[in-house]
N, C-alpha and C. Protein backbone atom coordinates (compact mmCIF):
# COMPACT_ATOMS: atom_id res chain seq x y z
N UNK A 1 -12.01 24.28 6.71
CA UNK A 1 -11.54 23.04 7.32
C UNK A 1 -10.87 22.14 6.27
N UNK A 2 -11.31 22.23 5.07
CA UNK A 2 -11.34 20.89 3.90
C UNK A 2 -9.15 22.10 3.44
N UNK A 3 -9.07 23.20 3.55
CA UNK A 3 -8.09 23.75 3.13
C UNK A 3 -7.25 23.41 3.97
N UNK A 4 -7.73 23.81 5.52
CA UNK A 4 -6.77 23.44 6.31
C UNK A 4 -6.27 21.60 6.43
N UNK A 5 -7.09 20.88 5.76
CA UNK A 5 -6.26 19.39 6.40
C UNK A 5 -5.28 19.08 4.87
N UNK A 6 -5.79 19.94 3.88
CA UNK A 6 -5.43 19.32 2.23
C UNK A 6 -3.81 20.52 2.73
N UNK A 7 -3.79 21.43 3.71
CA UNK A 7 -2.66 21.57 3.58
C UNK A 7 -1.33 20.84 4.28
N UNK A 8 -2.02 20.67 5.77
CA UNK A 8 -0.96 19.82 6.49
C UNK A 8 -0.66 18.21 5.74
N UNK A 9 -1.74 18.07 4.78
CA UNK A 9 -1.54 16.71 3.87
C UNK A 9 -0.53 16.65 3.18
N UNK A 10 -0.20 18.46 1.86
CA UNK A 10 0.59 18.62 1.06
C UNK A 10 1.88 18.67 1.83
N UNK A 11 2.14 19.59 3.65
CA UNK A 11 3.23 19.68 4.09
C UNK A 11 3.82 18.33 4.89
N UNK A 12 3.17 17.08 4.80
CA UNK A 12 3.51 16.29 5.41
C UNK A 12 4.10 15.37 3.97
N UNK A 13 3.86 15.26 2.55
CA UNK A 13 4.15 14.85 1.38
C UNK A 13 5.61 15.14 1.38
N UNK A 14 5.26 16.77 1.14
CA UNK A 14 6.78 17.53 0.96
C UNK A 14 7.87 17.98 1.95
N UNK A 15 7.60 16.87 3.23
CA UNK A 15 8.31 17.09 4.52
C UNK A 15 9.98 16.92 3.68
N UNK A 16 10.43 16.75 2.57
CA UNK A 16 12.08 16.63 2.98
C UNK A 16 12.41 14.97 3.51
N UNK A 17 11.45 14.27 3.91
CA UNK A 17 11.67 12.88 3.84
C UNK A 17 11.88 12.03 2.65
N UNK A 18 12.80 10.92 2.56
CA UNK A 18 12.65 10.81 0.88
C UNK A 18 11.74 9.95 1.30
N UNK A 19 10.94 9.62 -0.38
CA UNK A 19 10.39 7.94 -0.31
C UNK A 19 10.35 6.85 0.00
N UNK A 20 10.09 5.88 0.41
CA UNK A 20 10.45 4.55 0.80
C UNK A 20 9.93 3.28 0.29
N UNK A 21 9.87 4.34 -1.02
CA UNK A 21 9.60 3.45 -2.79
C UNK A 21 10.51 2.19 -2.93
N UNK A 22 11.46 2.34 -2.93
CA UNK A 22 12.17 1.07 -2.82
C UNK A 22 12.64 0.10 -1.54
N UNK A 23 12.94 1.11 -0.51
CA UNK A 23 13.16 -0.20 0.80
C UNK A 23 12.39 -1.50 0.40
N UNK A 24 13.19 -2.61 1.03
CA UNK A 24 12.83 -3.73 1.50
C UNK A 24 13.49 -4.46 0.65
N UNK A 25 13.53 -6.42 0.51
CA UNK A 25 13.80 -7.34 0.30
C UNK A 25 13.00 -8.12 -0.88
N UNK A 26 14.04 -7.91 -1.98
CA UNK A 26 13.51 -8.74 -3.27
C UNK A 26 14.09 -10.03 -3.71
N UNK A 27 13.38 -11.07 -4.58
CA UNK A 27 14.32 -11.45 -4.99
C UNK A 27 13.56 -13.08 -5.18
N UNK A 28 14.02 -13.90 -5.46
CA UNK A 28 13.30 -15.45 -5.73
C UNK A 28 14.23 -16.64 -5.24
N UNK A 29 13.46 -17.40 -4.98
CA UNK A 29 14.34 -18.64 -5.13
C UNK A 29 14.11 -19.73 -5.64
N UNK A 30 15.01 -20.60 -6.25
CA UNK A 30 14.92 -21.48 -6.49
C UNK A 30 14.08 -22.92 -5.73
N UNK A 31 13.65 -23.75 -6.59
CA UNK A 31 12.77 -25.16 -5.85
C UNK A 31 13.85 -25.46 -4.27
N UNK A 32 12.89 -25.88 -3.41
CA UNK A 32 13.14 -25.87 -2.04
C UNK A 32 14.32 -24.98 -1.80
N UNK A 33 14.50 -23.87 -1.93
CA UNK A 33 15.35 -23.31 -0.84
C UNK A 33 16.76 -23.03 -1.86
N UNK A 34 16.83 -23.87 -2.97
CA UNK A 34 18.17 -23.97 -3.64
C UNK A 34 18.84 -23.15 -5.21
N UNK A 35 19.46 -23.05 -5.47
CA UNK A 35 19.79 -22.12 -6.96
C UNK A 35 18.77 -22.67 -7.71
N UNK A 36 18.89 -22.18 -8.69
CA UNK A 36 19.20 -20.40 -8.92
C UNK A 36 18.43 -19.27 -8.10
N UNK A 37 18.73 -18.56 -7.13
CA UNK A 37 18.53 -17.64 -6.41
C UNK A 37 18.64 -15.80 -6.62
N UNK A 38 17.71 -14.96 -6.33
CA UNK A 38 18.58 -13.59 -6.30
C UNK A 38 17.55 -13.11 -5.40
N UNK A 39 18.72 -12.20 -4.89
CA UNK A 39 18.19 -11.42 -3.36
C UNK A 39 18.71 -9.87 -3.63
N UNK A 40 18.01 -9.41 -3.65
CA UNK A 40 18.75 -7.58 -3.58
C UNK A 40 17.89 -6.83 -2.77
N UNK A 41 18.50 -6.65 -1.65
CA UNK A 41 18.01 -5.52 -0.42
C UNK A 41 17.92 -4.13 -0.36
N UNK A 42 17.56 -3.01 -0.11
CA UNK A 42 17.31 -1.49 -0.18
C UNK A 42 17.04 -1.46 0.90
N UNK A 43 18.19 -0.80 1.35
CA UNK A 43 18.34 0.25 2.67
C UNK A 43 18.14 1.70 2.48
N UNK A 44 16.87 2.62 3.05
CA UNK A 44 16.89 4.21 3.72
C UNK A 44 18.39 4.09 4.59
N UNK A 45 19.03 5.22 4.67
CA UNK A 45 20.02 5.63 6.05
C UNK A 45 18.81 6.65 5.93
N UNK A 46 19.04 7.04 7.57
CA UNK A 46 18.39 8.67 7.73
C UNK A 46 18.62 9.90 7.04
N UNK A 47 19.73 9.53 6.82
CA UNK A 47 20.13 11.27 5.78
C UNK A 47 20.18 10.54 4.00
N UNK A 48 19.03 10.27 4.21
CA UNK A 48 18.47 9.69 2.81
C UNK A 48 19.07 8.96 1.64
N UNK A 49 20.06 8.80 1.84
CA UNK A 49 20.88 7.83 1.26
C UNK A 49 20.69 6.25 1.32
N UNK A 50 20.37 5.77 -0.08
CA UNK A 50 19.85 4.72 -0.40
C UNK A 50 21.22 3.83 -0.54
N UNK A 51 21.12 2.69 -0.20
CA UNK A 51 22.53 1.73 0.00
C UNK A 51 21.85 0.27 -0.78
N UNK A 52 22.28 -0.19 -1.44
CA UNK A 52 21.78 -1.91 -1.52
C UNK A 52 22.79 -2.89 -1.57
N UNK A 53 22.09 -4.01 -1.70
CA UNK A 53 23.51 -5.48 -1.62
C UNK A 53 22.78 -6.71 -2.26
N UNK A 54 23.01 -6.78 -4.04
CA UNK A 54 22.20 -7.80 -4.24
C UNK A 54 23.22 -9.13 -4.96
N UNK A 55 22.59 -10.12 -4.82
CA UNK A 55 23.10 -11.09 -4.81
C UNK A 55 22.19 -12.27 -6.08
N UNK A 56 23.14 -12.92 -7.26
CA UNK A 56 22.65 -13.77 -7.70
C UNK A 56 23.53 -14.75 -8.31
N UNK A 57 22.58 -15.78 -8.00
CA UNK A 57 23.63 -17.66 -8.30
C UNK A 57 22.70 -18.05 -9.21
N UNK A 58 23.47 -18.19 -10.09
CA UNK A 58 23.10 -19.02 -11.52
C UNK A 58 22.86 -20.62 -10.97
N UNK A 59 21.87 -21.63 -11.57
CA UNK A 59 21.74 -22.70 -11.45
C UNK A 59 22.35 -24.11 -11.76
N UNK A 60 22.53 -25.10 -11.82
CA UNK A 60 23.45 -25.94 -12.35
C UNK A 60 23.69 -26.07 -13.82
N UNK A 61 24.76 -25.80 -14.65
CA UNK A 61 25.69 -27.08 -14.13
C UNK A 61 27.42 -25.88 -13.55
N UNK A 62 27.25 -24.97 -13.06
CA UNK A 62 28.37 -24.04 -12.76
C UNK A 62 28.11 -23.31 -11.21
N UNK A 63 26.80 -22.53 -11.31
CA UNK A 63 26.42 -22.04 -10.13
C UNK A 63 27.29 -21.11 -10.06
N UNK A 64 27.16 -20.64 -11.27
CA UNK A 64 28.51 -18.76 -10.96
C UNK A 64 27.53 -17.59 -10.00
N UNK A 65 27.74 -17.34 -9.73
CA UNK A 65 27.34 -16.23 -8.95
C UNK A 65 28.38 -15.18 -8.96
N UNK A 66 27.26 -13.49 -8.42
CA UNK A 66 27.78 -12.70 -8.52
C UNK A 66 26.96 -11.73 -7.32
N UNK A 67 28.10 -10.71 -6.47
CA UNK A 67 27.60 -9.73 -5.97
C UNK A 67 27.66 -8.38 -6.15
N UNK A 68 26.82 -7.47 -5.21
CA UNK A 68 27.13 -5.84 -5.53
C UNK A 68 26.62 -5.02 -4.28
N UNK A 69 27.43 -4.42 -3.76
CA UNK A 69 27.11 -3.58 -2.58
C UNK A 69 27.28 -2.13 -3.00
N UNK A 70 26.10 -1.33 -3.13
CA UNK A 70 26.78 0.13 -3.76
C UNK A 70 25.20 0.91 -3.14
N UNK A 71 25.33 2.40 -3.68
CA UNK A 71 25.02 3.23 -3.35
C UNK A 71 23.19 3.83 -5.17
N UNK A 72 22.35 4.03 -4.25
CA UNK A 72 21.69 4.82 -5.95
C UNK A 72 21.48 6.11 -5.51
N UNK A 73 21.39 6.41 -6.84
CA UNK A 73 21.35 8.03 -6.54
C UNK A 73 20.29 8.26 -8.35
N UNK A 74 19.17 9.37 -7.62
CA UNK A 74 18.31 9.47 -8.36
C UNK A 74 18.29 10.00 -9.75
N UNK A 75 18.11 9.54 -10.49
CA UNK A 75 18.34 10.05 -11.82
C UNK A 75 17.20 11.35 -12.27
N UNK A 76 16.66 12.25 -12.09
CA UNK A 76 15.90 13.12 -12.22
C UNK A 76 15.38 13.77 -13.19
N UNK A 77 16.66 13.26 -14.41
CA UNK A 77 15.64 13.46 -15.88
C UNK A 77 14.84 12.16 -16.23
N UNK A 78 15.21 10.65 -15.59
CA UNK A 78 14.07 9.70 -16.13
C UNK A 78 13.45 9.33 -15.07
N UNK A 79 13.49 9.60 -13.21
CA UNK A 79 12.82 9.74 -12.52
C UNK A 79 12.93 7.93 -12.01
N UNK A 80 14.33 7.47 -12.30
CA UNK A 80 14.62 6.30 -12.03
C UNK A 80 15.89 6.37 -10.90
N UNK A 81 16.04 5.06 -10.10
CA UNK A 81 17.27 5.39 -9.55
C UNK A 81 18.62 4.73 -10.29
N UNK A 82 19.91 5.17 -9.80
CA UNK A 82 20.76 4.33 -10.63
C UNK A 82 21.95 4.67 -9.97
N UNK A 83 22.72 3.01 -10.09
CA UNK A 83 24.05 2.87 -9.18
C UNK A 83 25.08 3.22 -10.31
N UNK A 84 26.13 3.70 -9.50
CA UNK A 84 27.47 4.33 -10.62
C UNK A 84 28.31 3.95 -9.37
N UNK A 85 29.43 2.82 -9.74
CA UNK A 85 30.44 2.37 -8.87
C UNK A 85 31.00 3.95 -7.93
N UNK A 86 31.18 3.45 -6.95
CA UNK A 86 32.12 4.55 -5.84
C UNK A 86 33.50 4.43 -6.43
N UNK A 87 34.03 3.49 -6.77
CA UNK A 87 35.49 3.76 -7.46
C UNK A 87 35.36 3.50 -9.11
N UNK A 88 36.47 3.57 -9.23
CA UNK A 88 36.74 3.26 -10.86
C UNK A 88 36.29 2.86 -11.38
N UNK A 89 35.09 2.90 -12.70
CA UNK A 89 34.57 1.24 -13.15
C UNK A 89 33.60 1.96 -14.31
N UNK A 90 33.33 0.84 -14.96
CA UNK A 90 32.43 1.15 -16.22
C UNK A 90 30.59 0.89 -15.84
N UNK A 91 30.35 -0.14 -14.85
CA UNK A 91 29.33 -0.17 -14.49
C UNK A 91 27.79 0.80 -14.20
N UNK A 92 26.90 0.48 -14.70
CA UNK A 92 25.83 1.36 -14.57
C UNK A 92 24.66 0.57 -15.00
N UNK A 93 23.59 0.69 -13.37
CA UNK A 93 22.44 0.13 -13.32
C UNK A 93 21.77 0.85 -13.10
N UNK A 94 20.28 0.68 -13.68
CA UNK A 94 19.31 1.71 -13.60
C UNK A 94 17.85 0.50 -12.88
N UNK A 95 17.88 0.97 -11.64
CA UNK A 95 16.65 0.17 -10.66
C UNK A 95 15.17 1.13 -10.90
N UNK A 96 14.28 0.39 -11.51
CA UNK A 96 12.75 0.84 -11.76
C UNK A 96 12.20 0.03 -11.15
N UNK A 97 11.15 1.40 -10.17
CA UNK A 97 10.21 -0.01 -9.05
C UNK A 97 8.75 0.19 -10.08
N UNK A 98 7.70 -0.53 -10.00
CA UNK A 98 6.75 -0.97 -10.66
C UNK A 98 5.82 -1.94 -9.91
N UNK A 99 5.01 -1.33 -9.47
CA UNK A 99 4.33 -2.04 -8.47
C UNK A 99 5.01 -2.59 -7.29
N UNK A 100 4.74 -4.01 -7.19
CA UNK A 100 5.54 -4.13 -6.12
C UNK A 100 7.09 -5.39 -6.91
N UNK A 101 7.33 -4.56 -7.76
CA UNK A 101 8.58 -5.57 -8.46
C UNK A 101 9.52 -4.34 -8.57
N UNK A 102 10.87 -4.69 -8.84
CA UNK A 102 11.74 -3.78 -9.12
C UNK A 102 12.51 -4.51 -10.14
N UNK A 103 12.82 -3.46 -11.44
CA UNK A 103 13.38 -4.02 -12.96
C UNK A 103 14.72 -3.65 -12.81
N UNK A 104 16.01 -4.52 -12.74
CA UNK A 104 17.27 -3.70 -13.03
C UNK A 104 17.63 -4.28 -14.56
N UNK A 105 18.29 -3.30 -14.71
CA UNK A 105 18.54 -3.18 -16.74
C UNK A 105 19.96 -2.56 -16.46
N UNK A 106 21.26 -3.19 -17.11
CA UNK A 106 22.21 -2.69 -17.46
C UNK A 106 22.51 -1.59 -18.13
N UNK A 107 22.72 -0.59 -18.05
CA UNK A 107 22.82 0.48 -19.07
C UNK A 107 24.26 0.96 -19.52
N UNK A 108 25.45 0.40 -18.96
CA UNK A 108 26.68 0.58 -19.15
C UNK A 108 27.75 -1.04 -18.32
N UNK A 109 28.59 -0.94 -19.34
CA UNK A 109 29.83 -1.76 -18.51
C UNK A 109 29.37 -3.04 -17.83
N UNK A 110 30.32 -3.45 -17.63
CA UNK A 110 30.77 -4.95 -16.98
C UNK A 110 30.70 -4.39 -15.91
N UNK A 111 29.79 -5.22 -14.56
CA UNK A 111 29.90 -5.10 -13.33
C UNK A 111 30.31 -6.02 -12.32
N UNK A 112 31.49 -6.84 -12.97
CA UNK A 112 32.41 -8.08 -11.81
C UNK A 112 31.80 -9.17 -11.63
N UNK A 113 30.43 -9.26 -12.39
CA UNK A 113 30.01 -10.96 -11.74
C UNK A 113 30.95 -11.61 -12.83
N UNK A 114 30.46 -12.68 -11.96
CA UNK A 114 30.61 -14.50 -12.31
C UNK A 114 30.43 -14.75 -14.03
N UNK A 115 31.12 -15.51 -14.19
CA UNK A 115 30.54 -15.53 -15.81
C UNK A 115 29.44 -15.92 -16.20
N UNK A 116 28.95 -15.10 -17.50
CA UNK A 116 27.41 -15.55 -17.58
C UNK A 116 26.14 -14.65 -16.52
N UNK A 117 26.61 -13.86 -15.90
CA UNK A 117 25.70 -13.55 -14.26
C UNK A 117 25.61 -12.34 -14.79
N UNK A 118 24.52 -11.67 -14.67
CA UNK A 118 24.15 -10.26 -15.17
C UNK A 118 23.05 -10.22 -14.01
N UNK A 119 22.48 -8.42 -13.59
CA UNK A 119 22.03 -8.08 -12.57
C UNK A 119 20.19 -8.08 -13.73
N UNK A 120 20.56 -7.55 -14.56
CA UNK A 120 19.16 -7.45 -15.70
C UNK A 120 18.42 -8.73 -14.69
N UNK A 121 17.11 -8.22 -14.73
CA UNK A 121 15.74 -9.02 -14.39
C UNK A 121 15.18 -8.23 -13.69
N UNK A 122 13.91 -8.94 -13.58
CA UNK A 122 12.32 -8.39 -12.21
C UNK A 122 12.70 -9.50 -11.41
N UNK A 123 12.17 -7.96 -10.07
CA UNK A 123 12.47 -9.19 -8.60
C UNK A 123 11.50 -8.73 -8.34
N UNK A 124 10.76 -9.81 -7.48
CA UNK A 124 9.27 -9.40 -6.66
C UNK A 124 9.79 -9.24 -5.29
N UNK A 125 9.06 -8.28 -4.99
CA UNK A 125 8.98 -7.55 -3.53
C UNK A 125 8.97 -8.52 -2.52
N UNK A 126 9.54 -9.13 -1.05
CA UNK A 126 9.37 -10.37 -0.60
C UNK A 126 8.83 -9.49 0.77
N UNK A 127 9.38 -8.13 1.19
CA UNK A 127 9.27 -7.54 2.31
C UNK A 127 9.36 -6.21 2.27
N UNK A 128 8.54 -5.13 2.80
CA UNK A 128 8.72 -4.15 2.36
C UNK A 128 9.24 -3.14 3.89
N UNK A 129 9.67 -3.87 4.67
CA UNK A 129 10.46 -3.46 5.85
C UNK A 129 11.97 -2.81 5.13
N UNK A 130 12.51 -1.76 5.80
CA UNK A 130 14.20 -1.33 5.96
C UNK A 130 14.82 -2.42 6.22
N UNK A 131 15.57 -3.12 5.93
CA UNK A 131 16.46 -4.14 6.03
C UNK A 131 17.77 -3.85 6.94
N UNK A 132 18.07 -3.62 8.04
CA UNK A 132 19.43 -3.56 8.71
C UNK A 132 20.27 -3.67 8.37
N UNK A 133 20.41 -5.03 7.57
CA UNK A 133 21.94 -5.60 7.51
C UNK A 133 21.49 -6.43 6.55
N UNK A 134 22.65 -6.92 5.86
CA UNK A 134 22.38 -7.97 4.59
C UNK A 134 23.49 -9.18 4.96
N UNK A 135 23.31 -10.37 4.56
CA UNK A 135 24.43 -11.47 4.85
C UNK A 135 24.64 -12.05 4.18
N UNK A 136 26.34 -11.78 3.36
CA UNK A 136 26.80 -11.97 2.49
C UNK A 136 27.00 -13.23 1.89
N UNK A 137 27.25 -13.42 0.65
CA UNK A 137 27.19 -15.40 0.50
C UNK A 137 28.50 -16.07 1.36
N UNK A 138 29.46 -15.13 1.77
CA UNK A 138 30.52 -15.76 2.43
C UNK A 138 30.09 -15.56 3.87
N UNK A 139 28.77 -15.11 4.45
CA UNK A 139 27.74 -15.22 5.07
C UNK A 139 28.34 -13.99 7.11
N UNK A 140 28.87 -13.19 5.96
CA UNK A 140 29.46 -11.93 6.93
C UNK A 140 28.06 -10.98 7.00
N UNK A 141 28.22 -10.65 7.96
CA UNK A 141 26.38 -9.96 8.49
C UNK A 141 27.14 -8.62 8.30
N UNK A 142 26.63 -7.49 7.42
CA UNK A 142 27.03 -6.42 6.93
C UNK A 142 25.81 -4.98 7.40
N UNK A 143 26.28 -4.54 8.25
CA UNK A 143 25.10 -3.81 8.68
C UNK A 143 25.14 -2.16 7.78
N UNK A 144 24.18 -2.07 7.03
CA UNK A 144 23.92 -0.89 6.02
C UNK A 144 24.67 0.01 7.00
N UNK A 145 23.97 0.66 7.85
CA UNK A 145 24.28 1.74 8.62
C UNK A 145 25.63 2.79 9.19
N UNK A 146 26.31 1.34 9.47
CA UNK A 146 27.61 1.06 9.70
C UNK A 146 28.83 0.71 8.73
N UNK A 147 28.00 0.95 7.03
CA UNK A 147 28.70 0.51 6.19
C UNK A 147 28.50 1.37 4.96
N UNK A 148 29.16 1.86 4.61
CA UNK A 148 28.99 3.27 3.77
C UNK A 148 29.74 2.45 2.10
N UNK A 149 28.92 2.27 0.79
CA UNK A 149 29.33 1.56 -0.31
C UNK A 149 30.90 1.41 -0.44
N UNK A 150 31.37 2.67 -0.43
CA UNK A 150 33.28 2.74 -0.36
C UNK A 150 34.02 2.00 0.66
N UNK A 151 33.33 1.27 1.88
CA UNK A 151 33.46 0.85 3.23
C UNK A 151 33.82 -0.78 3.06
N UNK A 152 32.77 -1.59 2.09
CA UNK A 152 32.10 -2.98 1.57
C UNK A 152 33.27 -3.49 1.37
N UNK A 153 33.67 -4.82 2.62
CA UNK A 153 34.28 -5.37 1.58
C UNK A 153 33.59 -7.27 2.13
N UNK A 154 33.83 -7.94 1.38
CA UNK A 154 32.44 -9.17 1.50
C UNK A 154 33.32 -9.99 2.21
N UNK A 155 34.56 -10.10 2.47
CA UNK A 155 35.52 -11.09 3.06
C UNK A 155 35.24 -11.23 4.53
């Protein structure tokens, strides 16, 4: 009995589903509601493809902000995930979850923010639901599903 449940345990582990280590909604905000802010979302699609859209505004006296809508894909020799632009670009982030925080660390290139705005920091976990859709600071409701990283555009 103890073989038979430790196996449907191991075949339900190794079903071919990915993880859902990262889904959900990170990120802080600033005193009441206001900058400095960062939000970065993780979307599952069904055919396992991880999508995110994170967002951060520097605090006064500029309030630069910067965004990123892209794709991770698992890195398997450090067992981390990590975004590599869909088009042209020098950019490269490497996302480590850790309890319930997730660390992004630059590991290559300029990635288009705002001046001064880098993605580097810990975000604490706010929700650990699939996120649908994300809404952009120019406040366009962007639905993951329906929106494939090469697809993104924030206007």
């Amino acid at each position: 009995m103890k073989l038979f449940l430790l196996s449907i345990f191991i075949s339900f582990i190794t079903s071919g589903t990915p993880p859902a280590s990262l889904q959900g909604t990170y990120g802080s905000q600033g005193k009441d509601g206001k900058a400095p802010y960062s939000l970065l979302q993780i979307h599952y699609l069904a055919k396992g493809t991880i999508l995110f859209y994170f967002e951060r505004v520097l605090g006064a006296p500029a309030y630069n902000s910067g965004t990123l809508y892209g794709q991770l894909t698992l890195n398997k020799k450090t067992g981390h995930y990590e975004y590599l632009p869909v088009e042209e670009g020098d950019c490269k982030l490497e996302f480590i979850r850790a309890g319930n925080k997730i660390t992004i660390n630059t590991l290559a290139g300029d990635c288009g923010f705002g001046n001064g705005v880098i993605a580097d920091g810990t975000y604490p976990l706010n929700d650990n639901k699939n996120p649908a859709f994300c809404i952009t600071r120019t406040g366009k409701k962007v639905y993951f599903e329906k929106t494939p990283a090469n697809k993104f555009r924030e206007d």
